[in-house]
Protein backbone atom coordinates (compact mmCIF):
# COMPACT_ATOMS: atom_id res chain seq x y z
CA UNK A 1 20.09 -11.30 -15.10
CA UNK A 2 20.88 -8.06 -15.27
CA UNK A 3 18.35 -6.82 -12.12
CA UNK A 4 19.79 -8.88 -9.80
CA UNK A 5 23.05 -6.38 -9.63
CA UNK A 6 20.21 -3.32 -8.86
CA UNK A 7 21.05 -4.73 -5.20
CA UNK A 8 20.55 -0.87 -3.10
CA UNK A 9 17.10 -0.96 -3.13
CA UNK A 10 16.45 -4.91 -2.10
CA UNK A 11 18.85 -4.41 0.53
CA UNK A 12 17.02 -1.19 2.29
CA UNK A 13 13.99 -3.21 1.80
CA UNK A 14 15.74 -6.10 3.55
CA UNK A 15 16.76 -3.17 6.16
CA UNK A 16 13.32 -2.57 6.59
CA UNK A 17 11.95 -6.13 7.33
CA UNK A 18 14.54 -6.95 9.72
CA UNK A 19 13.46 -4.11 11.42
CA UNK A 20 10.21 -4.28 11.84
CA UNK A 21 10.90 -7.83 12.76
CA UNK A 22 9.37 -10.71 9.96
CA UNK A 23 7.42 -12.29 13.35
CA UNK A 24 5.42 -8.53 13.41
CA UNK A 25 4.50 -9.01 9.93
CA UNK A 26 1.52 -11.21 9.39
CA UNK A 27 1.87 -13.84 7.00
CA UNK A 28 -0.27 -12.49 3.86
CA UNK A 29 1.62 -9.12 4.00
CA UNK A 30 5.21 -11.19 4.29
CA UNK A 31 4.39 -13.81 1.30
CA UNK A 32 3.16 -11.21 -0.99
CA UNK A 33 6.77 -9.21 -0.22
CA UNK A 34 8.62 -11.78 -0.53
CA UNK A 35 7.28 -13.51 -3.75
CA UNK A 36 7.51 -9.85 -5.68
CA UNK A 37 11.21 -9.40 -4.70
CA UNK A 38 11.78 -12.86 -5.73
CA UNK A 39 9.91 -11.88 -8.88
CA UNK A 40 12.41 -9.04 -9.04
CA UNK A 41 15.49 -11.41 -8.22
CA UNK A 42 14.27 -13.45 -10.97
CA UNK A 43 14.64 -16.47 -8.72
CA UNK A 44 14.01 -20.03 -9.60
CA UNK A 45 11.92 -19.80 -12.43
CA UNK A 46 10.07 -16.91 -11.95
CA UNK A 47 12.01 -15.40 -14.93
CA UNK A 48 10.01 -17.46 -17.98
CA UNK A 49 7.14 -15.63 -16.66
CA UNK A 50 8.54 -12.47 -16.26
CA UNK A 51 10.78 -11.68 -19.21
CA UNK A 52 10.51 -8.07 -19.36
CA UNK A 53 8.02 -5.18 -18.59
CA UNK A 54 7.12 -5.33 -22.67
CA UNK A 55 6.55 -9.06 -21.50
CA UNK A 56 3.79 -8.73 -19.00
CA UNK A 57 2.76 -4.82 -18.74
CA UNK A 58 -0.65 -4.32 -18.33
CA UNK A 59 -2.47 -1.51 -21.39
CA UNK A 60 -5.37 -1.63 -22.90
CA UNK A 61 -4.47 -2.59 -26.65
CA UNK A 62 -2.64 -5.98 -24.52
CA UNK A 63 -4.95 -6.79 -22.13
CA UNK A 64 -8.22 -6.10 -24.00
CA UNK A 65 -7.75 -5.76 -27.54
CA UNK A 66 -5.17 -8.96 -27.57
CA UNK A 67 -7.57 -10.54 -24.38
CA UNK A 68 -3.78 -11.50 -22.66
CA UNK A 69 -5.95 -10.97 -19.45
CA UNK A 70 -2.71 -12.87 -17.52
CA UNK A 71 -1.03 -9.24 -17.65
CA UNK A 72 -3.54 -8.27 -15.17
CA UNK A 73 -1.66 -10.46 -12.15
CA UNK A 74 1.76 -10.68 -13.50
CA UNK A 75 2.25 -6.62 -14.71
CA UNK A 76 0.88 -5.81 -11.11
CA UNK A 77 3.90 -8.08 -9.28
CA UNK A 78 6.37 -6.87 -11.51
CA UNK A 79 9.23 -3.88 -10.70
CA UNK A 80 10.87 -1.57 -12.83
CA UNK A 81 13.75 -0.86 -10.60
CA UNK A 82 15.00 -2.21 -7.30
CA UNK A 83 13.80 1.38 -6.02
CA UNK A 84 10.32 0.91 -7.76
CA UNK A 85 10.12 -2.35 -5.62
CA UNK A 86 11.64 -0.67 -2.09
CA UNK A 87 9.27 2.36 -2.12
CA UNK A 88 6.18 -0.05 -3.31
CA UNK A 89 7.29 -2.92 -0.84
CA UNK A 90 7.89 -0.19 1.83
CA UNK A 91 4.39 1.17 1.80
CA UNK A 92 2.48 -2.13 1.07
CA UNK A 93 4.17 -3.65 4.74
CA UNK A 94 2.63 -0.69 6.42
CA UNK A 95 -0.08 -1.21 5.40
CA UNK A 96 -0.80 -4.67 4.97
CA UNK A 97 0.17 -5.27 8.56
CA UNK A 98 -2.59 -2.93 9.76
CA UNK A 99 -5.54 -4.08 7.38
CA UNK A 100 -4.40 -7.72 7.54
CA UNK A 101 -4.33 -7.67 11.35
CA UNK A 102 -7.77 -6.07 11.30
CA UNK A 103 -9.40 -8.29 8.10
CA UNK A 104 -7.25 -11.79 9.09
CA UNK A 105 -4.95 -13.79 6.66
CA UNK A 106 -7.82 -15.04 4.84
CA UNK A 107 -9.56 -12.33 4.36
CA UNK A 108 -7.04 -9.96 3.54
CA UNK A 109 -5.53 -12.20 0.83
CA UNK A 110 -8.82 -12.60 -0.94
CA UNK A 111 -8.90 -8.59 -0.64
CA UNK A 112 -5.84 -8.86 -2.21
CA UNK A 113 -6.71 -11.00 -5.18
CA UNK A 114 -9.45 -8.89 -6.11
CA UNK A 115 -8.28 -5.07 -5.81
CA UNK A 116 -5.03 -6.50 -7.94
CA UNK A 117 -7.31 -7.93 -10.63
CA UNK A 118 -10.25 -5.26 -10.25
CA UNK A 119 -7.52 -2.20 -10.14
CA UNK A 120 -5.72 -3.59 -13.93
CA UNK A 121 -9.34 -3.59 -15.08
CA UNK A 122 -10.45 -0.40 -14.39
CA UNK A 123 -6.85 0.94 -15.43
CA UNK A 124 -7.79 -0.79 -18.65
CA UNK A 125 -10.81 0.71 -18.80
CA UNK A 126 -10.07 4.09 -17.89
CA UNK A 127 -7.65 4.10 -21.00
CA UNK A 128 -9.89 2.99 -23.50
CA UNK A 129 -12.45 5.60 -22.08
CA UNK A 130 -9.29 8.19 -22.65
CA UNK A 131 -9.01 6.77 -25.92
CA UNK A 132 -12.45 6.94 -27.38
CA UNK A 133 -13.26 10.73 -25.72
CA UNK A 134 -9.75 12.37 -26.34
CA UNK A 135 -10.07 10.58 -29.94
CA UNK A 136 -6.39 9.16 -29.19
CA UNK A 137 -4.98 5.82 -30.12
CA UNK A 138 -1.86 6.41 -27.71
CA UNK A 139 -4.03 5.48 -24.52
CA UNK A 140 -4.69 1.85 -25.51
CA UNK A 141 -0.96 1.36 -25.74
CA UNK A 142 0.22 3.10 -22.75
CA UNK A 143 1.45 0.43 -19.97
CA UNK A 144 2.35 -0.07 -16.59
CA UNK A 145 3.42 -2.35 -14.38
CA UNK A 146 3.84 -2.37 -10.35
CA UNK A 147 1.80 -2.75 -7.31
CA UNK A 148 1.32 0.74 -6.54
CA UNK A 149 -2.79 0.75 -8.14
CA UNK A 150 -3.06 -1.85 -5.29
CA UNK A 151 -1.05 0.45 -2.57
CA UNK A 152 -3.57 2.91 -3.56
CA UNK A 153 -6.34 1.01 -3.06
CA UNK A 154 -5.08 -0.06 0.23
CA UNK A 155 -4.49 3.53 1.30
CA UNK A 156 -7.90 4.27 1.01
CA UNK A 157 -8.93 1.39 2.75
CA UNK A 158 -6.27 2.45 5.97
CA UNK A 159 -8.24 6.11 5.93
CA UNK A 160 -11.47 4.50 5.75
CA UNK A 161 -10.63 2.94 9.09
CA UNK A 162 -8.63 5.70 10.50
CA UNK A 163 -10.34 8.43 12.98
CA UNK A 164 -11.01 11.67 10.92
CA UNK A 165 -8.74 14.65 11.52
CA UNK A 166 -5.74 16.03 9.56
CA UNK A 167 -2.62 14.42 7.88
CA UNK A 168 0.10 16.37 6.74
CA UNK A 169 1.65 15.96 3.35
CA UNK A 170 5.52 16.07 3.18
CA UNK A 171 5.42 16.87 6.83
CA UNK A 172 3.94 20.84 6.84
CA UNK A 173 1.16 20.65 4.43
CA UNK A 174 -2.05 20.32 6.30
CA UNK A 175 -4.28 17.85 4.31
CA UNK A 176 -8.16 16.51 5.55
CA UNK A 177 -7.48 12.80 6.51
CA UNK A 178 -10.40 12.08 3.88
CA UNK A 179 -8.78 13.59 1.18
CA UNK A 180 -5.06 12.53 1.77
CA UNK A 181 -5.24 9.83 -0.79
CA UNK A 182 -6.19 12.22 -3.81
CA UNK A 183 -3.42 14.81 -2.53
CA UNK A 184 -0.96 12.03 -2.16
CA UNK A 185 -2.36 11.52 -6.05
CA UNK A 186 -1.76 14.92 -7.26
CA UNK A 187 1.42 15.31 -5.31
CA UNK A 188 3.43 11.86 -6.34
CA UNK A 189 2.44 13.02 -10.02
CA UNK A 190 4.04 16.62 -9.58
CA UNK A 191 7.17 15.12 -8.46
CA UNK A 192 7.39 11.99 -10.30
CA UNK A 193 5.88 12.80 -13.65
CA UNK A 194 6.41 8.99 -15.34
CA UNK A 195 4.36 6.97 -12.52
CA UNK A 196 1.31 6.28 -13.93
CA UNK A 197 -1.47 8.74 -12.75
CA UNK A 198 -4.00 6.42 -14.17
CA UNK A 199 -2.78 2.94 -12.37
CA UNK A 200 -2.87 5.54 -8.89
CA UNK A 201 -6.38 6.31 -9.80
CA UNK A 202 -7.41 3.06 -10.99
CA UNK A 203 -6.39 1.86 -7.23
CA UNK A 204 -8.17 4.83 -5.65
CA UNK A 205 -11.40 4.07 -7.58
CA UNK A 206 -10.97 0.37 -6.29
CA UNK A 207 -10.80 1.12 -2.63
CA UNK A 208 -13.93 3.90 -2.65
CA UNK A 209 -15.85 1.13 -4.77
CA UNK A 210 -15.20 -0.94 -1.75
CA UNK A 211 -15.58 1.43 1.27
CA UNK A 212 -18.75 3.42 -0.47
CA UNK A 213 -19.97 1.25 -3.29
CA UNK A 214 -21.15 -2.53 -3.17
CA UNK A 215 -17.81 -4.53 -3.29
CA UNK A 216 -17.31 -5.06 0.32
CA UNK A 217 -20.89 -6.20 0.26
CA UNK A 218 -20.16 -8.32 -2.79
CA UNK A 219 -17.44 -10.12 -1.13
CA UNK A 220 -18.58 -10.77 2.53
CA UNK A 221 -21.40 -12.41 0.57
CA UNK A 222 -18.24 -14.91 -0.51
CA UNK A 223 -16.19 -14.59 2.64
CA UNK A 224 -16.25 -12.97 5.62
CA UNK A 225 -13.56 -11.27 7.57
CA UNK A 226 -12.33 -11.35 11.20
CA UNK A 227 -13.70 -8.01 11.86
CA UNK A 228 -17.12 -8.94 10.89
CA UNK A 229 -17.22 -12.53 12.90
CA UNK A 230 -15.02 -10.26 15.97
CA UNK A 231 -18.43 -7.61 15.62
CA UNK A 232 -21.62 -9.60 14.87
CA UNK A 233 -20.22 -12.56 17.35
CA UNK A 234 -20.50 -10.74 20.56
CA UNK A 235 -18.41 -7.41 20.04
CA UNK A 236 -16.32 -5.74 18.73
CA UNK A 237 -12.71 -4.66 20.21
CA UNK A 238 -9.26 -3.48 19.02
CA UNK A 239 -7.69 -3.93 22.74
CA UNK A 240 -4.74 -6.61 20.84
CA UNK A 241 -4.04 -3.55 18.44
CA UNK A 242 -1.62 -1.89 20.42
CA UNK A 243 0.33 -4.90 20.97
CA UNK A 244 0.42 -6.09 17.81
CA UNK A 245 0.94 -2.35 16.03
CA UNK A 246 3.50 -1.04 19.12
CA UNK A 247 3.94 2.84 19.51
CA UNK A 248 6.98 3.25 17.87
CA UNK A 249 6.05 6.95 16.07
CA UNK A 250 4.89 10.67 17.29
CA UNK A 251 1.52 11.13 15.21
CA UNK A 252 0.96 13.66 13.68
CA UNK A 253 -2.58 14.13 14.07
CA UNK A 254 -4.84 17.14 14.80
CA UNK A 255 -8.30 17.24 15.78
CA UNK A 256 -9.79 18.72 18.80
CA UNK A 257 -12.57 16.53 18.68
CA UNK A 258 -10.58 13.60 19.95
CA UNK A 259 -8.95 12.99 23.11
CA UNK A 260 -5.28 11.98 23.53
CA UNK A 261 -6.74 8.46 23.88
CA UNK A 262 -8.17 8.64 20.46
CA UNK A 263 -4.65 10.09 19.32
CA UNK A 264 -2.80 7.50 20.51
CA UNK A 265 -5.19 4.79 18.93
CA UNK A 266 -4.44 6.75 15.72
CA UNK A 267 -0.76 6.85 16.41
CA UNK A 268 -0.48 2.97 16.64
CA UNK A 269 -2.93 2.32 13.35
CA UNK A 270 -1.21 4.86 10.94
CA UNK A 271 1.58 6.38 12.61
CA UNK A 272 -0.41 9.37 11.38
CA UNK A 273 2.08 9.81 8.60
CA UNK A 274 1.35 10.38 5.38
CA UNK A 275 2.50 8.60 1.87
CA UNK A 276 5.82 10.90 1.77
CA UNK A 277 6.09 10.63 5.47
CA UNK A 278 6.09 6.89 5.65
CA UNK A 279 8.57 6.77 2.55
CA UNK A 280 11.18 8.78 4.17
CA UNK A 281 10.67 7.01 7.59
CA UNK A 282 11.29 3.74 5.74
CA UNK A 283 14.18 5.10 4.23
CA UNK A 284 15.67 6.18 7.74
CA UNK A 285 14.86 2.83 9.42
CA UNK A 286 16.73 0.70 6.68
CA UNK A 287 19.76 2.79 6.99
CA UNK A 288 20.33 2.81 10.57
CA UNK A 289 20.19 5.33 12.97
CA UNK A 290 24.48 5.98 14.08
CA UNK A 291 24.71 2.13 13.45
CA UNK A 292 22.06 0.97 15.80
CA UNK A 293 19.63 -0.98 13.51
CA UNK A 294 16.12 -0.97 16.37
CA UNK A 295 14.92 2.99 17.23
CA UNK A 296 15.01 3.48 21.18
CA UNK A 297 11.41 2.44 21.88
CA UNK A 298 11.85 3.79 25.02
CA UNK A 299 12.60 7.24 24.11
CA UNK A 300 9.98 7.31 20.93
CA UNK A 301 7.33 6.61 24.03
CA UNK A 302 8.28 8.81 26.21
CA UNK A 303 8.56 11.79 23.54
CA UNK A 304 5.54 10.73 21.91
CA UNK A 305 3.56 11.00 25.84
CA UNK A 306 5.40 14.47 25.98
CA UNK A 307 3.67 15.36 23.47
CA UNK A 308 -0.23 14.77 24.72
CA UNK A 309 1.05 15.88 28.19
């Protein structure tokens, strides 16, 4: 009962949705948010299943040794910390709106099903690999819980689609779009030492096994999504996108290959922000800009065609 008082970080979450808007947010992206903070909130009874990270983090000597293979969905939904859930939630609604607008519902939540399950497994195996090379029993036993192995997998997925050019990490460091995700990696590990570096990499490893290895072959074979039917059934266009993604940030993209045109499409698919970037827009959003909760779209456009002028 206890995490229902950790009430700052639900609340800038809350922050957030409203301002985005919950009609902008497709309705994958928006059920998934909502069940994990209700997970969080311990609502209804959600707590039996969630009694405490001991109860239902995901490790090795748990999930393998003990075959508990349940840990795999239910330590991936659970938070830490209302702040673990607002800076996971926070990223996963950028995201999800963009890849399930481009993938549909469907689609996207059957992507989601599988990186979740696929990312605990290859965290599970990455630690028994640890284990058996570094002769070290403490790698079966380490555990983790959160959605952020997912984000991760996600944010490769969002580069994958992305045009190629430069991101810049914590605003000034210039970073190869490609390689953002393994920076972001490095970085989030330098500054937050207990996050799991294996979970992160466990997610990245997900999301290249499905942009350059055989999963997203695997699973069209099962379902296909949107983009496929929108391609192979008489075209393919992103037009909608810009309605449905607004221009509501200055990208920070470089890359004189591209025309503004090709800027702007990569303003309203990522914002051109990176991890850090996003966070600390998030975090700006949900607490209001001199009491006005909506930015002046207005002004954000007419800076942003500055810009490219």
């Amino acid at each position: 009962m206890a995490r229902r008082n950790q009430n700052l970080g639900v609340f800038l979450l809350v922050m957030q949705i409203m301002n985005i808007g919950i009609e902008n947010i497709p309705p994958v992206t928006l059920i998934s948010t909502v069940l994990q903070v209700a997970i969080f909130l311990e609502l209804g009874n959600l707590e039996q299943w969630f009694l405490s990270p001991d109860y239902v983090c995901i490790s090795a000597f748990h999930v393998w040794d003990r075959k508990r293979w349940n840990r795999i969905i239910l330590g991936s939904l659970y938070h830490a910390d209302d702040f673990h859930l607002y800076y996971n939630m926070a990223s996963f609604l950028w995201k999800g709106r963009q890849l399930e607008r481009r993938f549909g519902s469907v689609y996207f939540g059957f992507l989601l099903t599988i990186f979740t399950v696929l990312t605990g497994l290859v965290y599970v195996a990455i630690n028994i690999a640890l284990s058996e090379i570094m002769d070290d029993g403490s790698y079966r036993l380490t555990c983790a819980v959160g959605f952020s192995g997912v984000i991760f997998a996600l944010k490769v997925l969002v580069t994958h689609y992305s045009p190629s050019g430069t991101q810049y990490l914590m605003g000034f460091i210039p970073v190869p779009s490609k390689y953002i995700f393994w920076a972001e990696l490095v970085f989030i590990q330098m500054i937050t030492p207990n996050v799991s570096f294996v979970g992160h990499l466990a997610g990245i490893l997900v999301g290249l096994l499905y942009t350059k290895g055989p999963l997203k072959a695997f699973m069209d074979s099962f379902l296909q999504s949107s983009e496929h039917r929108r391609f192979y059934g008489g075209g393919y266009s992103t037009a909608s996108d810009n309605d449905y993604y607004g221009s509501r940030y200055n990208t920070r993209y470089r890359n004189d290959r591209y025309s503004s045109n090709r800027n702007d499409d990569y303003n309203n698919y990522t914002g051109g922000l990176s991890e850090e970037e996003q966070m600390r827009r998030a975090q700006e959003e949900s607490l209001g800009d001199g009491g006005r909760m909506y930015p002046d779209l207005d002004d954000l456009r007419r800076r942003r065609a500055d810009r490219f002028s």
